[in-house]
Protein backbone atom coordinates (compact mmCIF):
# COMPACT_ATOMS: atom_id res chain seq x y z
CA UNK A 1 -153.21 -30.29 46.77
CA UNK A 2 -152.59 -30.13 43.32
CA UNK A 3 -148.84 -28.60 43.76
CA UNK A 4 -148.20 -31.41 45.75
CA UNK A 5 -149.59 -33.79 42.59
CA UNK A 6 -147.13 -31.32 40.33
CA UNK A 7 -144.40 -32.09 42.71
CA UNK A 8 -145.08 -35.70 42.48
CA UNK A 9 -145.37 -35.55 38.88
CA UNK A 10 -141.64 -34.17 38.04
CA UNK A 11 -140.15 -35.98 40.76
CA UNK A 12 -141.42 -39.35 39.39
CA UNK A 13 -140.86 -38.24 35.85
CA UNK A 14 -137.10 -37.25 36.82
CA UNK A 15 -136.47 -40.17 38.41
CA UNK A 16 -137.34 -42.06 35.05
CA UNK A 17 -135.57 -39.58 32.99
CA UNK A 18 -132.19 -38.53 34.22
CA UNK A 19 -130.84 -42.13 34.76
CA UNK A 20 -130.89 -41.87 30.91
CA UNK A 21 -128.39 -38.56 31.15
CA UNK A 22 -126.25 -39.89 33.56
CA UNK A 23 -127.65 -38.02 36.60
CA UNK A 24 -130.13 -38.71 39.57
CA UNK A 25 -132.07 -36.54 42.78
CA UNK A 26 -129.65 -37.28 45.79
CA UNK A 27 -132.86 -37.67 47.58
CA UNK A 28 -134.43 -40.54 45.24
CA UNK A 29 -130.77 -41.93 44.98
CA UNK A 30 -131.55 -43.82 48.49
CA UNK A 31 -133.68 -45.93 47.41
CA UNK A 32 -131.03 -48.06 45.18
CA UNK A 33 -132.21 -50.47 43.27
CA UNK A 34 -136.34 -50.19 44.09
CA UNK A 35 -136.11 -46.88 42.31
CA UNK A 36 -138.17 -47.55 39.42
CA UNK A 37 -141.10 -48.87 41.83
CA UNK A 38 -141.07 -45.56 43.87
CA UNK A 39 -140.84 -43.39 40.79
CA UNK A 40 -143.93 -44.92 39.35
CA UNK A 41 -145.57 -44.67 42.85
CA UNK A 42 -144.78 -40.82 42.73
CA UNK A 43 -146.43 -40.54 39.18
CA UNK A 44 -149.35 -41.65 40.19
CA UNK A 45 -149.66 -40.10 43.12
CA UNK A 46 -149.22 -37.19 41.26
CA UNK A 47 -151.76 -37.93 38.71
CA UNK A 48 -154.14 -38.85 41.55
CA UNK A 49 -153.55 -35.29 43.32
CA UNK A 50 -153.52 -33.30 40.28
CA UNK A 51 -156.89 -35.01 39.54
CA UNK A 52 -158.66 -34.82 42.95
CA UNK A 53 -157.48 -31.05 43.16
CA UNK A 54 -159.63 -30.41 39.94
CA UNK A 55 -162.78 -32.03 41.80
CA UNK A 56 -162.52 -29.99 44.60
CA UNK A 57 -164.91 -26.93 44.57
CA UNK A 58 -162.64 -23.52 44.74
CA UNK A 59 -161.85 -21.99 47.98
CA UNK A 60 -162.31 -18.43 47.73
């Protein structure tokens, strides 16, 4: 679970930060103008994964 959060994470951090440098994920690109909403949506789903995954008792 938490490399899913991580994967969240720079995904939703990407989306907010390569707009700036003129690029984008082709993948995120679809979603046009509501891009900001889902890129805030993957942060903290991210955050929420990351945390839960720290809760959980380790699986040997």
């Amino acid at each position: 679970m938490r490399s899913w959060g991580i994967y969240c994470l720079v995904f939703g951090i990407g989306a907010f930060i390569l707009p700036m440098m003129g690029m984008q994920f082709s993948i995120l690109a679809l979603f046009g103008e509501a891009l900001p909403f889902v890129a805030g949506a993957l942060i903290v789903l991210g955050v929420v994964l990351t945390a839960l995954s720290f809760k959980q008792p380790q699986q040997a």
